[in-house]
Protein backbone atom coordinates (compact mmCIF):
# COMPACT_ATOMS: atom_id res chain seq x y z
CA UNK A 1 63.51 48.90 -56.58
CA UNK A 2 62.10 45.51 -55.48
CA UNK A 3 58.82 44.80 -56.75
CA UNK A 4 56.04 43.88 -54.21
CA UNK A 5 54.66 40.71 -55.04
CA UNK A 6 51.86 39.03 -53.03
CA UNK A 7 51.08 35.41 -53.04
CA UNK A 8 48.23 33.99 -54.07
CA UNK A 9 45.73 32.87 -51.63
CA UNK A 10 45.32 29.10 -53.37
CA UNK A 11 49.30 28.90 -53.36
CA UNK A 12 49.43 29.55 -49.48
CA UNK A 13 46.42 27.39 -48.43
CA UNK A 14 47.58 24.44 -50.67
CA UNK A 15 51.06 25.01 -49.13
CA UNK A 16 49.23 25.39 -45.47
CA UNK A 17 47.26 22.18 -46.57
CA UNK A 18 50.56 20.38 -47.48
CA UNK A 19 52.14 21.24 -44.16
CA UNK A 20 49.76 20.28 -41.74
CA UNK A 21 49.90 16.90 -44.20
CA UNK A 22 53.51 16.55 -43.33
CA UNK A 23 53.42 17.20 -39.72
CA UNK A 24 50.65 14.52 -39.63
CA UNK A 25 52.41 11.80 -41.26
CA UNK A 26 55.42 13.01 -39.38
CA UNK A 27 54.35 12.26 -35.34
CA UNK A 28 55.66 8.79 -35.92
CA UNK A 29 59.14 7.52 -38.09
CA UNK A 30 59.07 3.96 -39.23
CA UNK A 31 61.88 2.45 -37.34
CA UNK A 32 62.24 -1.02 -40.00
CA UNK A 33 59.98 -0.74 -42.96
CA UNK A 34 60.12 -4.40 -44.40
CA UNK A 35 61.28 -5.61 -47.05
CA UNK A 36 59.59 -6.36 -50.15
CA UNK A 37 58.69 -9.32 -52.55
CA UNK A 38 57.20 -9.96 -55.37
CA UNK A 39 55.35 -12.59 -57.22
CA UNK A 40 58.10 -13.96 -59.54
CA UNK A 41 56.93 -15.21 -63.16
CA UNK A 42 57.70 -18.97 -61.95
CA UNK A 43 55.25 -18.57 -59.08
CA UNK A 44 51.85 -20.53 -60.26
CA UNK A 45 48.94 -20.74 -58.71
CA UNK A 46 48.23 -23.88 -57.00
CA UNK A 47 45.39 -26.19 -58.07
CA UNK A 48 42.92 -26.98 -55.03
CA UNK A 49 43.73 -30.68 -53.32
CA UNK A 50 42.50 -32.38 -50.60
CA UNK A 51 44.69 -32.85 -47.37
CA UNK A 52 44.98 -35.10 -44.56
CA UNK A 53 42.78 -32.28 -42.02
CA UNK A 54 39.96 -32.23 -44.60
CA UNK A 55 36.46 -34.09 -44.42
CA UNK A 56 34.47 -34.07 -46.97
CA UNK A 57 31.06 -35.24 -46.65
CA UNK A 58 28.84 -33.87 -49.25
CA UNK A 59 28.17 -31.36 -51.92
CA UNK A 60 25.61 -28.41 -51.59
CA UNK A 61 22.57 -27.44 -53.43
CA UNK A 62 22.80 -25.76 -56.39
CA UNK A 63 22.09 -21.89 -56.21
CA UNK A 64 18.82 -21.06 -56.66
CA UNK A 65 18.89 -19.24 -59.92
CA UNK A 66 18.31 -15.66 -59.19
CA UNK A 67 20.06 -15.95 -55.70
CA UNK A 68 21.95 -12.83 -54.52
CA UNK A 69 25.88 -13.98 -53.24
CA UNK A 70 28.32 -11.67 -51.83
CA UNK A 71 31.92 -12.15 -50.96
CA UNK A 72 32.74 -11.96 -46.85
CA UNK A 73 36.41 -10.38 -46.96
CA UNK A 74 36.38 -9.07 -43.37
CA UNK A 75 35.57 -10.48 -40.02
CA UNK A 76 31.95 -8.16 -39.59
CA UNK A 77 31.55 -9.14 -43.39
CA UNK A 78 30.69 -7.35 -46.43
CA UNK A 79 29.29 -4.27 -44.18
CA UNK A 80 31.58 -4.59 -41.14
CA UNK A 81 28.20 -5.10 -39.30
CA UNK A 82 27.23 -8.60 -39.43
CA UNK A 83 25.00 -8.21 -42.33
CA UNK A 84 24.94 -9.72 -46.04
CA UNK A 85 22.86 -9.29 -48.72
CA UNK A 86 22.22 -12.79 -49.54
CA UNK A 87 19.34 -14.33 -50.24
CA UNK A 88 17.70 -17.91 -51.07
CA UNK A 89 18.84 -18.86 -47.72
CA UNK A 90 17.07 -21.56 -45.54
CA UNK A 91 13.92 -20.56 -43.44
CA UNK A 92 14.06 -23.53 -41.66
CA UNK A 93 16.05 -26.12 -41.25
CA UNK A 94 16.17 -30.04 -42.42
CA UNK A 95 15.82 -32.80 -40.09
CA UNK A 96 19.01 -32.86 -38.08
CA UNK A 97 19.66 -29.56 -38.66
CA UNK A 98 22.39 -28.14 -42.10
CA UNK A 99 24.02 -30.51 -44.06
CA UNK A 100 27.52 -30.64 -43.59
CA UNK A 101 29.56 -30.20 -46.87
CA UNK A 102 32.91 -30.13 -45.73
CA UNK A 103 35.13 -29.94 -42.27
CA UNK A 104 38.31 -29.18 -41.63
CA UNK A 105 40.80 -30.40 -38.17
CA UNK A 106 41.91 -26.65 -37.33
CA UNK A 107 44.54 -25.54 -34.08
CA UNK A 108 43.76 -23.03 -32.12
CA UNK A 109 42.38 -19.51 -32.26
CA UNK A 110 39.00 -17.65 -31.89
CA UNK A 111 38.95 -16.48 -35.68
CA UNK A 112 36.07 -16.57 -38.68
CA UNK A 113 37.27 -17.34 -42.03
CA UNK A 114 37.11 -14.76 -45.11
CA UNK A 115 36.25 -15.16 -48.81
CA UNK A 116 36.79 -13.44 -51.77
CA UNK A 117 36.39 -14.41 -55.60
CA UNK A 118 36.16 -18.24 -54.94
CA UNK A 119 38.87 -18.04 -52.45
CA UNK A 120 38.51 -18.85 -48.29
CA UNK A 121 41.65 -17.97 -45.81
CA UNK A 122 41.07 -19.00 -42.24
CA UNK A 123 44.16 -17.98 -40.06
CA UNK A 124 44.90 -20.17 -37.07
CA UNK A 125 47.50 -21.70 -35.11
CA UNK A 126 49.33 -25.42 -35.40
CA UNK A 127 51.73 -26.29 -32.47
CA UNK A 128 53.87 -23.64 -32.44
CA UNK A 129 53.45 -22.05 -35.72
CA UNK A 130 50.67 -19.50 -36.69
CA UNK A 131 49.23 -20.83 -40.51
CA UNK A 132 47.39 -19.22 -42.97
CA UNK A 133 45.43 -21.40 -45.01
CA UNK A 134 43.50 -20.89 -48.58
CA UNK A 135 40.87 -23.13 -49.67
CA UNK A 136 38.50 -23.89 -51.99
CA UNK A 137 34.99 -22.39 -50.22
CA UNK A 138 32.87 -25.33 -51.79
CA UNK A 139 35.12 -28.64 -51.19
CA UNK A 140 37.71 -27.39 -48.66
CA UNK A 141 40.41 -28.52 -50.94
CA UNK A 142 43.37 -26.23 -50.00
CA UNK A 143 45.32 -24.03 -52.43
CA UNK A 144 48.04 -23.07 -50.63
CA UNK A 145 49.26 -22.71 -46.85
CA UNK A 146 51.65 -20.36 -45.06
CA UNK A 147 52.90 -20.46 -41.78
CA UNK A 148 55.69 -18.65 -39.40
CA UNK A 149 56.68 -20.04 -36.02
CA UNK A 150 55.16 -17.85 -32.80
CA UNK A 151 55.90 -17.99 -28.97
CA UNK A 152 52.94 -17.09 -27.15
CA UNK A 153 50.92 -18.71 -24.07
CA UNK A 154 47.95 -17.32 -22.29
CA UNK A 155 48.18 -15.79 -18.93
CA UNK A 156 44.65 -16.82 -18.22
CA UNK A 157 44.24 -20.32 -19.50
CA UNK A 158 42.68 -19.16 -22.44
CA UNK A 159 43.17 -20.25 -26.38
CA UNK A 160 46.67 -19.43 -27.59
CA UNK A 161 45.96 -17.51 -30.38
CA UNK A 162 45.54 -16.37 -33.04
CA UNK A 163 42.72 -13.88 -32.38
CA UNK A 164 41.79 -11.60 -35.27
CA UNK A 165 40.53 -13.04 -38.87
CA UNK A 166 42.07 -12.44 -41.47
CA UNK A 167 41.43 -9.56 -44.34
CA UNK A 168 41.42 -9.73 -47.92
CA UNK A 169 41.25 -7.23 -50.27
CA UNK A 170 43.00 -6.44 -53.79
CA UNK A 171 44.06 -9.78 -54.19
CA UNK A 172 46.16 -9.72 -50.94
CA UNK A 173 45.59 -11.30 -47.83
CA UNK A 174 46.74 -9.41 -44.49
CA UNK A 175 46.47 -10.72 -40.71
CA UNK A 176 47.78 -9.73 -37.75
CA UNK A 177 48.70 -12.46 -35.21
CA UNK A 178 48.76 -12.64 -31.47
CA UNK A 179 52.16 -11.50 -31.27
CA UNK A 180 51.58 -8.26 -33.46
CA UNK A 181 53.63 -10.23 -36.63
CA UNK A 182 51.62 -8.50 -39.35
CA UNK A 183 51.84 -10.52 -42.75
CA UNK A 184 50.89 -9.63 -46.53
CA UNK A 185 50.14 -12.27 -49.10
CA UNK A 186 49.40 -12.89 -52.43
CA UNK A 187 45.81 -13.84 -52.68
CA UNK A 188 46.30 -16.44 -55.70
CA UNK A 189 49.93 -17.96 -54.93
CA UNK A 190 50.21 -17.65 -50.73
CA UNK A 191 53.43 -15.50 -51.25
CA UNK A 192 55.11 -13.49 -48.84
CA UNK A 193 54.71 -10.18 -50.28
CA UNK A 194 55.98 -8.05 -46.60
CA UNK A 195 55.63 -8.81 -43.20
CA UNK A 196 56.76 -7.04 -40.06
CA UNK A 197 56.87 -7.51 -36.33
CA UNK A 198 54.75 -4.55 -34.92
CA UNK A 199 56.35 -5.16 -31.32
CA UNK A 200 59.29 -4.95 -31.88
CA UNK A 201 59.21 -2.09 -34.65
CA UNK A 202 57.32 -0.21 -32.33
CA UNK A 203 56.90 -1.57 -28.69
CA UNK A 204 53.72 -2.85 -28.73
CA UNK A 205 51.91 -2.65 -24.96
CA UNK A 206 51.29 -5.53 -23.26
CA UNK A 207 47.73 -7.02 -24.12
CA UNK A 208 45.83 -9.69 -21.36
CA UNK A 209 45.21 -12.07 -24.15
CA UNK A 210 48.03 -10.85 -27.04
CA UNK A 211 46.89 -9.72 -29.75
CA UNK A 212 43.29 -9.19 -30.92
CA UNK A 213 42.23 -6.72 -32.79
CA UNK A 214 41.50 -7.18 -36.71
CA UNK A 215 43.32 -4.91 -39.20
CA UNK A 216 41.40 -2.42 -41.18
CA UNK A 217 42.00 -1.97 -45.41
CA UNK A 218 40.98 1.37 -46.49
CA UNK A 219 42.01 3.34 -49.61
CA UNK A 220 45.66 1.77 -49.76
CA UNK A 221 46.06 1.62 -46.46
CA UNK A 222 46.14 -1.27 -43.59
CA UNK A 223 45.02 0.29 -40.55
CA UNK A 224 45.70 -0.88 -37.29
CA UNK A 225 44.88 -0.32 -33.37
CA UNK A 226 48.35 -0.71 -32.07
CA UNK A 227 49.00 1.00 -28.81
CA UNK A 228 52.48 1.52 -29.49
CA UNK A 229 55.40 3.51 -27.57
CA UNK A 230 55.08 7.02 -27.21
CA UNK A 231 51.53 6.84 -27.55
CA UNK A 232 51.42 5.79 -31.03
CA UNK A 233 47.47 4.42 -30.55
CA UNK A 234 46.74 3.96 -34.26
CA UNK A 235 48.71 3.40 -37.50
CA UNK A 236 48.37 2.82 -41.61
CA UNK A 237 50.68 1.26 -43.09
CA UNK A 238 50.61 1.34 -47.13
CA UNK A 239 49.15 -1.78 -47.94
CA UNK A 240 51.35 -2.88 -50.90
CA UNK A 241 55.16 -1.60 -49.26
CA UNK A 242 53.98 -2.22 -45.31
CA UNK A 243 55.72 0.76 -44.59
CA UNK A 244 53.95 3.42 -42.12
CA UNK A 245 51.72 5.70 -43.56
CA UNK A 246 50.55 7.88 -40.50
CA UNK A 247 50.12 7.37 -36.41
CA UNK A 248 47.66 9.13 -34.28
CA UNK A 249 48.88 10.14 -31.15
CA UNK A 250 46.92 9.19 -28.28
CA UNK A 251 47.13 7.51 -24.45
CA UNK A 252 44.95 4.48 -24.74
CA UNK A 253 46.28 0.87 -25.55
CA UNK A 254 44.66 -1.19 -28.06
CA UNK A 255 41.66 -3.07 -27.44
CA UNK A 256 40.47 -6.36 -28.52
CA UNK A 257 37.48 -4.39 -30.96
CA UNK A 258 38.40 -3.98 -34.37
CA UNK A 259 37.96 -0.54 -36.46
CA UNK A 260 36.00 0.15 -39.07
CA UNK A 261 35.25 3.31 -41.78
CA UNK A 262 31.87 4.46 -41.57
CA UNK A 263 30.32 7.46 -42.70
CA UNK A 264 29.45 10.21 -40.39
CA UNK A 265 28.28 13.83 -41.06
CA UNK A 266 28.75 13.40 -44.70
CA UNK A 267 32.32 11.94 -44.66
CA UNK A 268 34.43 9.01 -43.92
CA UNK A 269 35.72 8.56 -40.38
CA UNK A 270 37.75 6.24 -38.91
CA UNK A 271 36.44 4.77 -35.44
CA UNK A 272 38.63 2.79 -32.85
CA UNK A 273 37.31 1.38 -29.72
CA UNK A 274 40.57 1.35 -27.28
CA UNK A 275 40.66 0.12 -24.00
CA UNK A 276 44.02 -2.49 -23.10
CA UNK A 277 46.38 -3.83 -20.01
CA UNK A 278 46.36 -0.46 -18.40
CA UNK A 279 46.51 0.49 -14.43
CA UNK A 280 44.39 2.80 -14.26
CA UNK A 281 41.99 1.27 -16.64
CA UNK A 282 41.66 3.61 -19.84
CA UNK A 283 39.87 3.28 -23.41
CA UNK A 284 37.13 4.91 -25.00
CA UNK A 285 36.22 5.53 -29.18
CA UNK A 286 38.71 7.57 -30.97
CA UNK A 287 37.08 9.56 -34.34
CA UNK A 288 40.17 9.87 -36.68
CA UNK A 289 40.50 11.02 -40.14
CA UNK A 290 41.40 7.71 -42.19
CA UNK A 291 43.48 9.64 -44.77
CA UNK A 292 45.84 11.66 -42.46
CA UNK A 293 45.57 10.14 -39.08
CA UNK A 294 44.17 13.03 -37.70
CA UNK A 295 42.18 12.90 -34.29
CA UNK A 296 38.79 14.72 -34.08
CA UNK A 297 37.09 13.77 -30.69
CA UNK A 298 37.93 10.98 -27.78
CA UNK A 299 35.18 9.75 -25.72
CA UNK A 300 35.97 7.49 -22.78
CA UNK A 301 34.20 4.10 -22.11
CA UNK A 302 35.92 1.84 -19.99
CA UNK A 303 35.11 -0.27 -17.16
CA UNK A 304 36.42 1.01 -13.99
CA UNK A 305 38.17 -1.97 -13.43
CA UNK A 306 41.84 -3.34 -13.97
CA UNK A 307 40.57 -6.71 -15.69
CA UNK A 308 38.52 -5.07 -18.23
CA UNK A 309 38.39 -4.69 -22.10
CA UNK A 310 36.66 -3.51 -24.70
CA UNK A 311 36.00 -6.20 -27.27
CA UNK A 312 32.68 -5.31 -29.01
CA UNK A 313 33.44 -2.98 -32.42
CA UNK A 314 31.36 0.00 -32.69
CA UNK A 315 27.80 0.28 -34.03
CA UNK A 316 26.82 3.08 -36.20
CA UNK A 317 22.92 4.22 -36.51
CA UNK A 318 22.38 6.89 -39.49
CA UNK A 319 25.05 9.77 -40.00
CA UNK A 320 25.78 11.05 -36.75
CA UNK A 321 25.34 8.32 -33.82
CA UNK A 322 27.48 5.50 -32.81
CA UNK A 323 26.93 2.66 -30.12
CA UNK A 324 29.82 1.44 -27.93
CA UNK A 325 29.30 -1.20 -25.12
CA UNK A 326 31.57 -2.66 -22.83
CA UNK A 327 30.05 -5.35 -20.09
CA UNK A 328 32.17 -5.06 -16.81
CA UNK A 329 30.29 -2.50 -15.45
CA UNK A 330 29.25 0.38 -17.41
CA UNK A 331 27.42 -0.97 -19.81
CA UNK A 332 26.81 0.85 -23.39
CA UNK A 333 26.15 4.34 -24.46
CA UNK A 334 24.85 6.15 -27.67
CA UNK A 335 27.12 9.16 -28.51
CA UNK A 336 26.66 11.11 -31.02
CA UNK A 337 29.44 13.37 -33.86
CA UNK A 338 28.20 16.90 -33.45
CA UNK A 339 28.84 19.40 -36.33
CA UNK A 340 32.41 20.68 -34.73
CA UNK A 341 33.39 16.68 -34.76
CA UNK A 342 32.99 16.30 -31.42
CA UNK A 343 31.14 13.43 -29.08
CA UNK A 344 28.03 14.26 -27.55
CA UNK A 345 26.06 11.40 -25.26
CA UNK A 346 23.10 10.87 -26.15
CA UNK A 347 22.05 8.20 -23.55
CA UNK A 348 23.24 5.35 -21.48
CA UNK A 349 22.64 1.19 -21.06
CA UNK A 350 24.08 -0.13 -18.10
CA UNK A 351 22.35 -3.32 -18.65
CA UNK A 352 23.04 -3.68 -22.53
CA UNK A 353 26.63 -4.05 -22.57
CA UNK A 354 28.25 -6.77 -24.73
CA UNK A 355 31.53 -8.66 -23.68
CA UNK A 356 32.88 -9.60 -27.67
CA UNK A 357 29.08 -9.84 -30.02
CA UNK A 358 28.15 -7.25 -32.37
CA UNK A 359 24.06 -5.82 -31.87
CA UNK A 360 22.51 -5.71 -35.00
CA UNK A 361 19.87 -3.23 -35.85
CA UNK A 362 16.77 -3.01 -37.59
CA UNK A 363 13.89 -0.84 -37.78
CA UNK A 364 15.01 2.08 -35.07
CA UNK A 365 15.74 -0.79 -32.69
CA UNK A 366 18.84 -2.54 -31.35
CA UNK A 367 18.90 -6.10 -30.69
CA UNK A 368 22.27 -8.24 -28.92
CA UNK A 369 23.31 -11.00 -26.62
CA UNK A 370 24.23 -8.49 -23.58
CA UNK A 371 26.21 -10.16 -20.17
CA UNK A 372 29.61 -11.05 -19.36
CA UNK A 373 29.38 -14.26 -18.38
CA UNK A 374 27.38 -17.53 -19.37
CA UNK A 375 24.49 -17.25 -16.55
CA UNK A 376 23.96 -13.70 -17.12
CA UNK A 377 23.42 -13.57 -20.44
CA UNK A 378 20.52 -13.16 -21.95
CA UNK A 379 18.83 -11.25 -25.54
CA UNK A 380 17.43 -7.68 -25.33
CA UNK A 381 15.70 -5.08 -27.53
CA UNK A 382 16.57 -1.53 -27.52
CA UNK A 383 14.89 1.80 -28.76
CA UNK A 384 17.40 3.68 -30.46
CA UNK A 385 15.95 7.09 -30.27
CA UNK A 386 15.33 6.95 -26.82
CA UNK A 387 17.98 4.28 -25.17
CA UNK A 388 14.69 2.69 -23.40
CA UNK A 389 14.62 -1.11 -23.22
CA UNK A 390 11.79 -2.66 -24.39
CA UNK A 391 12.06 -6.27 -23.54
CA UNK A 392 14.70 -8.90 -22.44
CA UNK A 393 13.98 -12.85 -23.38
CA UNK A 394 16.00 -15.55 -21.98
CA UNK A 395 15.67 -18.27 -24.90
CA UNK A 396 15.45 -21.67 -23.55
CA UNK A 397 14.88 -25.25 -25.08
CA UNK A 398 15.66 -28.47 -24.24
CA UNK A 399 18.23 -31.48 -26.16
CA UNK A 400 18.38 -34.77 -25.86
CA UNK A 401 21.85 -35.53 -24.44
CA UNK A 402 22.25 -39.93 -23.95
CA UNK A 403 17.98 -40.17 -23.36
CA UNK A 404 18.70 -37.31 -20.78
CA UNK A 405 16.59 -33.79 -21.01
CA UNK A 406 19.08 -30.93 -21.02
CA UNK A 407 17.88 -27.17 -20.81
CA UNK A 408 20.22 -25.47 -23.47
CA UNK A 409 20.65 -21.63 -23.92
CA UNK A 410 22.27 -19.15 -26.27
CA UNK A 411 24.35 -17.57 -23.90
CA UNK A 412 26.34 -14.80 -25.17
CA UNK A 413 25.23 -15.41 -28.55
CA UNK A 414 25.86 -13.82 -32.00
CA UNK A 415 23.54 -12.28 -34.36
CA UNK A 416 23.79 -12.44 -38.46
CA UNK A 417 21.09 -11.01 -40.82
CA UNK A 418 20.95 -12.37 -44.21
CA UNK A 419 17.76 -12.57 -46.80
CA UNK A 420 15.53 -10.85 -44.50
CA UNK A 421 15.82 -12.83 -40.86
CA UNK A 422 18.51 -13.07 -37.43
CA UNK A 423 20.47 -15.94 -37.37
CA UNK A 424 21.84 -16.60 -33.82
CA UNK A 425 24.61 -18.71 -32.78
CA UNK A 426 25.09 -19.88 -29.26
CA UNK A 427 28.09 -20.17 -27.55
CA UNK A 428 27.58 -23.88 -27.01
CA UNK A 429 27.38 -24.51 -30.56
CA UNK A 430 23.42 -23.67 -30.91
CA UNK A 431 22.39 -22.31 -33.77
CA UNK A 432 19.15 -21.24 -34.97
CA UNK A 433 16.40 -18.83 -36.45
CA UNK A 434 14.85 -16.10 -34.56
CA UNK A 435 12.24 -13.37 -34.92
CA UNK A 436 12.90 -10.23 -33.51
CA UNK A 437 11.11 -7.25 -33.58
CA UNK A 438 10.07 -4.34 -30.40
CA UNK A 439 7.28 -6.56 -29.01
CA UNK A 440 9.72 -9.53 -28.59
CA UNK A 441 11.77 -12.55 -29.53
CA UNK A 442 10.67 -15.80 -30.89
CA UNK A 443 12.97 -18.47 -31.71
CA UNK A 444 11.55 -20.50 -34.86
CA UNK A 445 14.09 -23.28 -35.13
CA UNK A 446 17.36 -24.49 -33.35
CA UNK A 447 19.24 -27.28 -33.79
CA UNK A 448 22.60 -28.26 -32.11
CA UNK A 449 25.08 -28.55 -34.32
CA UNK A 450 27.69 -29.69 -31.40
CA UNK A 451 28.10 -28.97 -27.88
CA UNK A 452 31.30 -27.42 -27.07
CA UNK A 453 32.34 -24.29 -25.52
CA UNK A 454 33.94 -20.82 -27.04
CA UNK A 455 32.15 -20.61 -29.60
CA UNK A 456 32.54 -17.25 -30.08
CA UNK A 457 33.37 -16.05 -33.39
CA UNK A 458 30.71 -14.66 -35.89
CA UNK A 459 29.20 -17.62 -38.39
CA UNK A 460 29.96 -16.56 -41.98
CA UNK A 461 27.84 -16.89 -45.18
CA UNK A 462 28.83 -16.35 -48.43
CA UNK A 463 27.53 -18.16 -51.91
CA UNK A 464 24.79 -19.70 -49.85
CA UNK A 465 27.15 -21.94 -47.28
CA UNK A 466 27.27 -21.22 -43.68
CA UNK A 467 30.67 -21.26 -42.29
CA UNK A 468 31.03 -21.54 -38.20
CA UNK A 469 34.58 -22.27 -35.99
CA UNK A 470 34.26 -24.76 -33.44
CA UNK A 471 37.04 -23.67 -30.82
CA UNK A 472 37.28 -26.88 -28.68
CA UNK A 473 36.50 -30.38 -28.21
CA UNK A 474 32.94 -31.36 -27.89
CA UNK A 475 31.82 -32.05 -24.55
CA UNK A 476 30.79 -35.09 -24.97
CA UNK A 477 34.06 -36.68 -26.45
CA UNK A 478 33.32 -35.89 -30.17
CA UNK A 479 34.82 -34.25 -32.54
CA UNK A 480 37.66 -32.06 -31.85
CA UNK A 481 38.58 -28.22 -33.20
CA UNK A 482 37.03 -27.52 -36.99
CA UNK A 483 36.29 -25.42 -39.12
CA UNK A 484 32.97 -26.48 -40.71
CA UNK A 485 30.88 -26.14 -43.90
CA UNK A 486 27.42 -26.13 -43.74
CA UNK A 487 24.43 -26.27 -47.01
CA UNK A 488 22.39 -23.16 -46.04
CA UNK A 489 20.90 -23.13 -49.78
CA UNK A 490 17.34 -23.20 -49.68
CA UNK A 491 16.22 -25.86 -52.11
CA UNK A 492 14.35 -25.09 -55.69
């Protein structure tokens, strides 16, 4: 007589938990995981040398002793929000504005360099190769450079790419170009350690301006909004092998905002805002488990428009609420992550939507550059419990441009907070310091540090120097495309 045996409850819910694990990681097969190198015993480390794209013009100030410095290894920076915790920064500026340390001739691309542990990669394009370079943060002086030939031109006229920054983390650096080629290096040496083509390992949808969107590095894993075939939206790949880790099944195409981990309701979730080349026009903010891939909650946001995107990452306020803006015609909302996981609105903007900046907030108020264009553009406060507006300011001032008055503005500007105040860059190359707080905006210095367009990707700091890309030729027949150091130390 067979003996009756029952299972234990842990056995079946660790074999349940195991399951649903599998089926998870098992929506999407990896086609072509790539192959893998490795940093060979004869592979030094490069010392730092100048080059023939390098100016250098001056060294900084010492660090004030006692100075708090933190490493930038993302495009939002240290808190994938346009915050640092620096301090001893400038609170105003010298005659003439920063000194310039260094500069650097770069190619084309919309990107913000990255730094980690006395290392700077800026990814960007030369003729018809995309380059990743690593230099010395201080002197410019380049360690090593790596670079792969790409075919891509822009429907609209617009830069050729690339369009997402870099990412370093663990000693390796990862970016993802405008063709979806998505590259691992060693950190120290600039070897290959894996790359893959994500198009055509998985049929990338076709983006208005290619590729955009900046990969993610969380717990091993290099997460990316891909909007793949059969609706393979996200996807982790393991971040030492490149080979996929988990997809999350869902209709919308990859945007041009990039993700980010944030925690919500007491744990880590992973939030995409996706919104592509689609007819109809679809997107909205997809809350995904980063370990497994699995999707909680979709909300759509989108412009109900065909030449729309979403390009502005999301915004988290406390445990629960997110902000997502778009500036096409529907402006931004505040949702919020119930306790079942699921979106709730909480209230709507049409007026604050922004077309690429990230708001910043501060003190139960959020403050951006809303508009989509240059002329309506302008700065505007925000009460987050309530989603009323409380002001809008128009900054103006005017330079002196051949002994003629010009009326300069910040546009759709970018906001940084570091040691306590906003930093705002203009999309004209403006940059300056401003006060904000619910009663208004005051803007305590500017100075122009040139006068070209696009300027459009978030100024870095890290150890005390301001980094900012200058994406084409100054308008009045200056200097060309650079990357450029600036001496934001304040003095002893």
């Amino acid at each position: 007589m067979m003996k009756n045996t029952k299972t234990p409850f842990w056995l079946v819910f660790a074999i349940s938990c195991f399951s649903s694990q599998v089926l998870l990681s098992q929506n999407f097969t990896d086609p072509k995981p790539p192959e893998v190198f490795k940093v060979t015993a004869d592979t030094a480390a490069s010392e730092a040398k100048a080059f023939d794209r390098l100016k250098f013009h001056a060294a900084p100030n010492p660090l004030v002793k006692g100075a708090v410095t933190e490493d930038w290894p993302r495009f939002l920076g240290p808190n994938d929000d346009g915050t640092t915790g620096e301090t001893n920064l400038r609170a105003s500026f010298p005659e003439g504005g920063p000194k310039v340390v260094w500069e650097m001739e770069k190619g084309t691309g919309y990107t913000s360099p990255v730094i980690v542990d006395g290392r700077l990669v800026y990814f960007h394009r030369i003729g018809d190769e995309e380059v990743i370079e690593c230099l010395e943060p201080a002197t410019g002086k380049r360690f090593w450079s790596f670079s792969y030939p790409v075919e891509y031109r822009d429907r609209y006229g617009y830069s050729n790419g690339p369009r997402a920054s870099a990412v370093i983390s663990e000693g390796k650096v990862y970016t993802l170009g405008v063709k979806s080629m998505l590259t691992c290096l060693d950190l120290k040496t600039g070897t290959k350690l894996w790359q893959r083509d994500l198009d055509a390992d998985f049929d990338v949808a076709e983006y208005f301006f290619g590729h955009g969107s900046c990969p993610l590095l969380y717990k091993g894993k290099v997460i990316v909004s891909i909007g793949g075939a059969n609706d393979l939206a996200v996807a982790a790949f393991d971040q030492h092998t490149g080979k996929l880790v988990w997809g999350t099944k869902h209709e919308w195409h990859a945007s041009y905002s990039s993700p980010l981990v944030k925690t919500l309701r007491g744990e880590p979730r992973l939030l995409v805002l996706m919104g592509g080349d689609t007819k109809p026009p679809t997107g909205g903010l997809l809350c995904i488990d980063p370990e497994n891939g699995k999707l909680f909650d979709a909300f759509p946001w989108r412009a109900d428009m065909y030449t729309s995107v979403n390009a502005t990452s999301p915004v988290v306020v406390g445990d629960d609420k997110v902000y997502i803006s778009e500036c096409y015609v529907s402006g931004g909302v505040m949702v919020q992550l119930d306790e079942n996981l699921k979106w709730r609105e909480l209230w709507k903007a049409p007026d604050f939507g922004m077309h690429w900046t990230t708001p910043q907030v501060s003190d139960g108020f959020l403050y951006g550059y809303r508009g989509r264009n240059e002329p309506d553009a302008w700065l505007a406060c925000y009460e987050i419990a309530t989603g009323k507006e409380k002001w809008q300011e128009d900054l103006e001032w005017k330079i002196d441009v051949n002994g003629r008055d010009y009326k300069m503005k910040m546009l759709r500007g970018s906001l940084l907070q570091a040691d306590g105040r906003f930093y705002s860059l203009g999309e004209l190359g403006s940059f300056g310091i401003v006060d904000l707080s619910s009663k208004g905006a005051e803007l305590k210095e500017v100075v122009q540090l040139f006068n070209a367009r696009s300027t459009w990707s978030l100024p870095v700091v890290s150890q005390g120097l301001l980094y900012i890309s200058q994406h084409e030729k100054e308008q009045t027949g200056g200097a060309g495309r650079r990357l450029i150091c600036y001496d934001l130390r304040a003095e002893k």
